[in-house]
Structure formats: structure tokens, C-alpha cells
C-alpha atoms as a PDB file:
ATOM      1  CA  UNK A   1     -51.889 -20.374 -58.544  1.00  0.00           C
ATOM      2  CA  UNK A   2     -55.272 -19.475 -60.003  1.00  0.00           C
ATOM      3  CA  UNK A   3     -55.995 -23.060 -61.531  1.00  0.00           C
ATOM      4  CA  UNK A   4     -54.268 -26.450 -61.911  1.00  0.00           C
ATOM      5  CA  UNK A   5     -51.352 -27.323 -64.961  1.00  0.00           C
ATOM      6  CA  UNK A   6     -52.813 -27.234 -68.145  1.00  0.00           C
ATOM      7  CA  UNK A   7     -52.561 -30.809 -70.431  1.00  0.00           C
ATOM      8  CA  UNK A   8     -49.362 -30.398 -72.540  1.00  0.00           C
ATOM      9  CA  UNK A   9     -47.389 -30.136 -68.010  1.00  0.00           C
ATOM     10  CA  UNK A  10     -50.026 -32.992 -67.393  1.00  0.00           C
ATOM     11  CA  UNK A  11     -48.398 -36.260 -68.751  1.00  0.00           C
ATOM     12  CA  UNK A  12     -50.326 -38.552 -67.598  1.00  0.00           C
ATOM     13  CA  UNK A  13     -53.855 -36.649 -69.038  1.00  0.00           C
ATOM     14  CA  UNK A  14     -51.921 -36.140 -71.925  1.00  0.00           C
ATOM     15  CA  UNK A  15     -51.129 -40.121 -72.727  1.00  0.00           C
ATOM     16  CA  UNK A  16     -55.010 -40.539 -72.039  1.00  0.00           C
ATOM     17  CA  UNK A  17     -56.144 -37.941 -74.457  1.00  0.00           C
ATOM     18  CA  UNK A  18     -53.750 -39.328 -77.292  1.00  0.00           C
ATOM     19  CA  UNK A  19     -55.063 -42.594 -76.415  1.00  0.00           C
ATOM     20  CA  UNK A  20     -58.418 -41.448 -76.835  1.00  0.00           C
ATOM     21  CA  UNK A  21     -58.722 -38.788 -79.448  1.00  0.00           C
ATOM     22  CA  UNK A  22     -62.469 -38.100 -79.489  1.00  0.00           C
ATOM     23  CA  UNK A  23     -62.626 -37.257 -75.938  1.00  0.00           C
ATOM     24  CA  UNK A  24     -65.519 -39.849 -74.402  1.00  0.00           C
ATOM     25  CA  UNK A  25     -63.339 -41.293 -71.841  1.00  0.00           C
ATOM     26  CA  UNK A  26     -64.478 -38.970 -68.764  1.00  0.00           C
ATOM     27  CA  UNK A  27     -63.785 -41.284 -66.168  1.00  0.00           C
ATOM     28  CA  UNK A  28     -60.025 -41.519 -67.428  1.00  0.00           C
ATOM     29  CA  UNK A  29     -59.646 -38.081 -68.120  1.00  0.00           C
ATOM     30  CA  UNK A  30     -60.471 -36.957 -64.879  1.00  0.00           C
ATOM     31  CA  UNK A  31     -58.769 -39.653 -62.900  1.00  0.00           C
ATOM     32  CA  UNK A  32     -55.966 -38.991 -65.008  1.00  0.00           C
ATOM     33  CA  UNK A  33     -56.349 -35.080 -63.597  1.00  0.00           C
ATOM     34  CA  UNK A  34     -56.585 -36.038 -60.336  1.00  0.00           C
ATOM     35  CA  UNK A  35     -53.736 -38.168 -60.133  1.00  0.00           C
ATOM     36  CA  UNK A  36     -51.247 -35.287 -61.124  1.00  0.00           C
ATOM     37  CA  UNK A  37     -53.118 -32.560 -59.248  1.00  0.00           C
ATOM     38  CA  UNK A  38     -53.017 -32.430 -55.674  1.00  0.00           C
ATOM     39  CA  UNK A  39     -55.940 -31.756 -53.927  1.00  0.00           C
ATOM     40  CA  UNK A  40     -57.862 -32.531 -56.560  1.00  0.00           C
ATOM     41  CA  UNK A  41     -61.195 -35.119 -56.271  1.00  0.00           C
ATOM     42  CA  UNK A  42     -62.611 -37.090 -58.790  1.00  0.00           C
ATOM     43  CA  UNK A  43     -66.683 -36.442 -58.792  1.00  0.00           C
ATOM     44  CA  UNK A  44     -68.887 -39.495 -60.009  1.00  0.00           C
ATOM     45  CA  UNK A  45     -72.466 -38.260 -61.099  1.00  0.00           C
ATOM     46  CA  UNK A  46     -75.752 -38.858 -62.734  1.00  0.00           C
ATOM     47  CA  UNK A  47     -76.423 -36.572 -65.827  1.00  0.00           C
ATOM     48  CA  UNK A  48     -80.453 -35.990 -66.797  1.00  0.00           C
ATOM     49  CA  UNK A  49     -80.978 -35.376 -70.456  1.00  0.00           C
ATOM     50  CA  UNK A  50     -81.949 -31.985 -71.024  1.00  0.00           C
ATOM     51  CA  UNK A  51     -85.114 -31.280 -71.632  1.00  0.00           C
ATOM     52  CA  UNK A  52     -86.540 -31.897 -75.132  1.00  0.00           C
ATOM     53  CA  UNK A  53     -86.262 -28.172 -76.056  1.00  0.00           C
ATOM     54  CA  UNK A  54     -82.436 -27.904 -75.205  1.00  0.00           C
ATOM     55  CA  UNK A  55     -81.575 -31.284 -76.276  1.00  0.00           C
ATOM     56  CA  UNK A  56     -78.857 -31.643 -79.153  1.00  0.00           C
ATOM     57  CA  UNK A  57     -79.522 -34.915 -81.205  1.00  0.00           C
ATOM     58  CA  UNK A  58     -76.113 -36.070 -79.937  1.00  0.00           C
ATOM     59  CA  UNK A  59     -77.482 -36.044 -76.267  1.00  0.00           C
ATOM     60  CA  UNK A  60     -78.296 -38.973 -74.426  1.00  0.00           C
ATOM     61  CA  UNK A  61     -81.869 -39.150 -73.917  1.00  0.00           C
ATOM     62  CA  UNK A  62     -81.581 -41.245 -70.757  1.00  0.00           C
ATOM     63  CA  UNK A  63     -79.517 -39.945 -67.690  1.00  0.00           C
ATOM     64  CA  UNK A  64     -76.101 -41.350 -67.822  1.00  0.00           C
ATOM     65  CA  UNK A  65     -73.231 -41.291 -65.332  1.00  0.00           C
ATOM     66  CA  UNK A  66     -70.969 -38.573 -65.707  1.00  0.00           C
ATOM     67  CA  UNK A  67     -66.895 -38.520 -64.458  1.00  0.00           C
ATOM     68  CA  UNK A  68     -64.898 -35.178 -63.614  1.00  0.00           C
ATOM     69  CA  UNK A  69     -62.767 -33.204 -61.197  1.00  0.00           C
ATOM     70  CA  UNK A  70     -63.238 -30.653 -58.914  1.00  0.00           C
ATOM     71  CA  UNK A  71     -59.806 -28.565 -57.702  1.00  0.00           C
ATOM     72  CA  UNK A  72     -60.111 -25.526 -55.767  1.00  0.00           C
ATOM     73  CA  UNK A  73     -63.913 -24.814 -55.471  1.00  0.00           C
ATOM     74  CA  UNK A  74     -64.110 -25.204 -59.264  1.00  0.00           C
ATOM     75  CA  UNK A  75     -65.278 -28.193 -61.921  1.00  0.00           C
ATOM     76  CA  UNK A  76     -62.630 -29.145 -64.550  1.00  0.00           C
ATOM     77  CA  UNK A  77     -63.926 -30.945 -67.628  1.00  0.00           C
ATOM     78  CA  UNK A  78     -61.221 -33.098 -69.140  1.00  0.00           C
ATOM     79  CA  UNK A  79     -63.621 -33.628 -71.799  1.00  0.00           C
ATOM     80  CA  UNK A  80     -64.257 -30.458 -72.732  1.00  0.00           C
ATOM     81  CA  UNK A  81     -60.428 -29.666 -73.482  1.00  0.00           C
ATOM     82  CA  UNK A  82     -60.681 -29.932 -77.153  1.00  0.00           C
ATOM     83  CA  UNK A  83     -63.564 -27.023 -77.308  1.00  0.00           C
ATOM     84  CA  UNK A  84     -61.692 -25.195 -74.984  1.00  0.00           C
ATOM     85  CA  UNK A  85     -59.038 -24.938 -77.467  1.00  0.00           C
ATOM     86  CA  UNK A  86     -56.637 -27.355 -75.922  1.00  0.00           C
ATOM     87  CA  UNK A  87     -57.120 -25.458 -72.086  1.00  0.00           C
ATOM     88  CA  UNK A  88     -58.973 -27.024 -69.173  1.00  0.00           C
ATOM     89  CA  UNK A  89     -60.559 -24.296 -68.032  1.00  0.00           C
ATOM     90  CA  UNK A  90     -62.370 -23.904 -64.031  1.00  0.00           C
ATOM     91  CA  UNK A  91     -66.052 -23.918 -64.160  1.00  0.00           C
ATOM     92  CA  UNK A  92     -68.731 -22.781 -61.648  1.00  0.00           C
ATOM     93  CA  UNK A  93     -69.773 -25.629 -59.292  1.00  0.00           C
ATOM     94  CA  UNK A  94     -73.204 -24.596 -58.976  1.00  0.00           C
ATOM     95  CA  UNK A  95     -73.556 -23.774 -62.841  1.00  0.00           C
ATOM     96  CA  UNK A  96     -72.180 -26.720 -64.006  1.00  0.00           C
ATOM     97  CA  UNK A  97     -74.254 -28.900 -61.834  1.00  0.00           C
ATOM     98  CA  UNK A  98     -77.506 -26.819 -62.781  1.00  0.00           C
ATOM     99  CA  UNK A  99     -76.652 -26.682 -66.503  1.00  0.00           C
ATOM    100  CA  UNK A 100     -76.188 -30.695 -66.589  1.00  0.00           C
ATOM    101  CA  UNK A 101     -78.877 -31.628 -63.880  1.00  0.00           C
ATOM    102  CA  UNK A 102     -76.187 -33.394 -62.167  1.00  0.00           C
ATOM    103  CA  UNK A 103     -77.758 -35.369 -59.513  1.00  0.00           C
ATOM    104  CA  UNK A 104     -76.057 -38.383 -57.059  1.00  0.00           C
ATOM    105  CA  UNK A 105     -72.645 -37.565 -56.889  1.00  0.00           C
ATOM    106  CA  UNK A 106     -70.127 -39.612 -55.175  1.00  0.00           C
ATOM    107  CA  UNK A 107     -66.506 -38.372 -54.575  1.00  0.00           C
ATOM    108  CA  UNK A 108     -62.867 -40.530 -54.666  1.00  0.00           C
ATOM    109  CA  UNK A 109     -60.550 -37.874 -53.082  1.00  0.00           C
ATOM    110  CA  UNK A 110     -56.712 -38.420 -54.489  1.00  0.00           C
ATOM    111  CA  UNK A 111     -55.589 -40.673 -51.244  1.00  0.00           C
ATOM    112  CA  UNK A 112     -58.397 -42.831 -52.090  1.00  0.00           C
ATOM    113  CA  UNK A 113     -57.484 -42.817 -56.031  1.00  0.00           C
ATOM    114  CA  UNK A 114     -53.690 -43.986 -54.753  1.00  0.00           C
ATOM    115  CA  UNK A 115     -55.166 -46.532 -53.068  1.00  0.00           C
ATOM    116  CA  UNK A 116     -57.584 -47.922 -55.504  1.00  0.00           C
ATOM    117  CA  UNK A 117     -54.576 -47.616 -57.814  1.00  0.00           C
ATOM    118  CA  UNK A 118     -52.307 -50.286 -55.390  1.00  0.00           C
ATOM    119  CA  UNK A 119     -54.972 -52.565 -55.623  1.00  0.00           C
ATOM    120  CA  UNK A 120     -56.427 -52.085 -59.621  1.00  0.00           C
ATOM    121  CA  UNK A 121     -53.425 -50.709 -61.528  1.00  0.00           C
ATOM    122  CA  UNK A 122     -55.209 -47.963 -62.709  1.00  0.00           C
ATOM    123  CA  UNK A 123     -52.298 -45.509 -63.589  1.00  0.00           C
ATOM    124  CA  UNK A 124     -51.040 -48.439 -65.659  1.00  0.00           C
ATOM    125  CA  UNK A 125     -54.483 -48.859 -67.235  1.00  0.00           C
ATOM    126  CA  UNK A 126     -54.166 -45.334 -67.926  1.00  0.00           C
ATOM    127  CA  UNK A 127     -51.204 -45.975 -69.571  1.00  0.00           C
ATOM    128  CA  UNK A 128     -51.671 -48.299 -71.971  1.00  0.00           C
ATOM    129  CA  UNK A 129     -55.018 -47.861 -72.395  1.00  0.00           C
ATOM    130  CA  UNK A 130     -56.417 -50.738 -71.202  1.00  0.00           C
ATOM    131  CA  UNK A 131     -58.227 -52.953 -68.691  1.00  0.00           C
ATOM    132  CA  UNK A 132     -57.537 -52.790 -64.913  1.00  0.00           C
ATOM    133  CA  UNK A 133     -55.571 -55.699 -63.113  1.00  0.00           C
ATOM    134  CA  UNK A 134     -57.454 -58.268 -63.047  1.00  0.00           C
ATOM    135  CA  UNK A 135     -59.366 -57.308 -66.805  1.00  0.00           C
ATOM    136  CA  UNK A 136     -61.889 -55.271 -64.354  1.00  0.00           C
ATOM    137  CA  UNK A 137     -63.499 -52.090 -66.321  1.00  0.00           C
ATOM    138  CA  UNK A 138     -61.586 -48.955 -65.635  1.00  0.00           C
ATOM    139  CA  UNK A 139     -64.920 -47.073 -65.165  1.00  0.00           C
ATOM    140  CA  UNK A 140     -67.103 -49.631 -63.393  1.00  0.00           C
ATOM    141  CA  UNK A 141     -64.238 -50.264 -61.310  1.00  0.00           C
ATOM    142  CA  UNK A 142     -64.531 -46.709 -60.187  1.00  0.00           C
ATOM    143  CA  UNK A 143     -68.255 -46.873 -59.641  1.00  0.00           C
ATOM    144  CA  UNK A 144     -68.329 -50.003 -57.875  1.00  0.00           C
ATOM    145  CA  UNK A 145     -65.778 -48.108 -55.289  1.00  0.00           C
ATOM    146  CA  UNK A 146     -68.097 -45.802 -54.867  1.00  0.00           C
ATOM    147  CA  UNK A 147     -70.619 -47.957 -54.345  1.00  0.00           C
ATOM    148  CA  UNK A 148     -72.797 -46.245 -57.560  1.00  0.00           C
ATOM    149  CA  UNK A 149     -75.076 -49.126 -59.254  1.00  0.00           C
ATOM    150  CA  UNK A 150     -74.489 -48.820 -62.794  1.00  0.00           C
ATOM    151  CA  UNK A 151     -74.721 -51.145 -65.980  1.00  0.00           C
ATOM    152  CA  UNK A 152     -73.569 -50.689 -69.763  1.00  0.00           C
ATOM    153  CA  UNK A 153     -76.216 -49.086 -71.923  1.00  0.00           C
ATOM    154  CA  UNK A 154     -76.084 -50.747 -75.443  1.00  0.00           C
ATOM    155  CA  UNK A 155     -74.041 -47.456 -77.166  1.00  0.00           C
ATOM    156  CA  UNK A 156     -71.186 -48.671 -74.571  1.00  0.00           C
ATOM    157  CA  UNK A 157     -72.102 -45.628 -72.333  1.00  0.00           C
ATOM    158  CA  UNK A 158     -72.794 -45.783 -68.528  1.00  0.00           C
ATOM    159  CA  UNK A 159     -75.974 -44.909 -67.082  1.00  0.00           C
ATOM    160  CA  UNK A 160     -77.807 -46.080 -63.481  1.00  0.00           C
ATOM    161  CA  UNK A 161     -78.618 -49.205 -63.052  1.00  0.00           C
ATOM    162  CA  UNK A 162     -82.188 -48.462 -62.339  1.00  0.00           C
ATOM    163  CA  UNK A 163     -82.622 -46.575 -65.582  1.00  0.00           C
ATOM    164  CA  UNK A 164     -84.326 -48.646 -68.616  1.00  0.00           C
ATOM    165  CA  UNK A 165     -83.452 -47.407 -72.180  1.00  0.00           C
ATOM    166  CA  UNK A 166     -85.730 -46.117 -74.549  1.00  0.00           C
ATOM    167  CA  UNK A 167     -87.645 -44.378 -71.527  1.00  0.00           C
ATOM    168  CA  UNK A 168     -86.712 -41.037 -69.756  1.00  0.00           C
ATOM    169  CA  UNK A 169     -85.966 -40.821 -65.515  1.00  0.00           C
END
């Protein structure tokens, strides 16, 4: 097998992407992918805006923490499904990490997803859509599993805890 299932044999990503049509949910997306493939690991990262040259006006201009999966020596995107025209297509590692200036990574291999998900209900949060057990955050619970310090930036996003809006890392 040169790469994982694609969405429509992944039910589980599939219920998370027709929950969420517009694609911003990485961290449920790619636990979603890692929770139906195997040997797959959920990655947990800081983003740095690009620089000011590159930069799209929909790019965050603050670093912000980033959620996907690697599988096989190779990044998968579950965000990026919709401009792959519906196929989650392998990246390069090391170009995907230099393209986004990926920085602090932490890793939640599947046992360790399994687990998380005995304790938080996240396939069931997955689901539905919804909260964790206990009405904890899906993402932060994640993060704070992880051990990543993190807070809500005020367009709902994620970024470091450390980071202060308005001003670049």
C-alpha cells in the first residue's frame, strides 16, 4: 500500500468533514485519521506566519498551533482534502515543515489516542460533533496531553500561550 484509505473508506473522517464543511477543524480531522489508520500519529505543532512577502491576507499573522498526521514517513493534511479534490494526498516531511515553519511539535501515537479516548470520549466527540466528556475542548484536551501551553486567540483559533496578539513571534 503506497498511502493510507482515502475519506469516502474513512468513516469516521468522513462524519467529521460533514460536520465541519469549511475544513478548520485540524485537530479533528487528523485525530479522526489516526484513529482509522494504523500506524498513524497525530503531530501537534506551532505554525509561524509567513513572512510578510508570502503572506495571504487570510493567514494568521501570529504563529498558531497546527494539528495533522504523519503515516508512513509522510504528512497527511486532513485539511487540505477539499483542494486536493476530495484526496488526502502524502506530503514531504521536511517540505511541509519548511514551507509552514513548523516549529515545537509534540506527537500522540494511536495507542495513546485509544487511551485518551477511554478517558475523554473523543471518538464520540467526533461523532456528534461536540465537546469531550466532561464538556473539556476537543483540541485543548489534546494539547494539554501533550503537555503544549496554549490559549484561545479571539478569532477562536489556537496559538501558544506565550504568544500576544497583534504582535509577531
Amino acid at each position: 500500500m503506497s498511502g493510507p484509505k482515502q475519506p469516502p473508506e474513512l468513516p469516521l473522517l468522513a462524519r467529521v468533514i460533514a460536520n465541519d464543511p469549511q475544513g478548520c477543524l485540524c485537530f479533528h480531522r487528523s485525530a479522526a485519521f489516526v484513529f482509522e489508520v494504523p500506524g498513524a500519529i497525530l503531530m501537534l505543532g506551532t505554525i509561524s506566519p509567513a513572512d510578510r512577502s508570502e503572506r495571504l491576507p487570510t493567514d494568521s499573522a501570529v504563529p498558531f498551533i497546527h494539528a495533522w498526521a504523519e503515516f508512513r514517513g509522510k504528512v497527511y493534511a486532513p485539511t487540505t482534502i477539499e483542494r486536493m479534490g476530495g484526496q488526502l494526498i502524502g506530503q514531504s516531511r521536511a517540505g511541509y515543515y519548511a514551507v509552514n515553519g513548523i516549529h515545537d511539535t509534540r506527537s500522540i501515537s494511536r495507542a495513546e489516542l485509544l487511551r485518551l479516548d477511554r478517558r475523554l470520549g473523543l471518538k464520540a466527540a467526533l461523532r456528534r460533533g461536540g465537546l469531550c466528556r466532561g464538556g473539556a475542548s476537543f483540541g485543548g484536551s489534546l494539547l494539554d496531553a501533550v503537555g503544549l501551553a496554549w490559549k484561545e486567540s479571539s478569532d477562536g483559533g489556537v496559538i501558544p500561550a506565550h504568544v500576544i496578539e497583534g504582535e509577531a513571534e
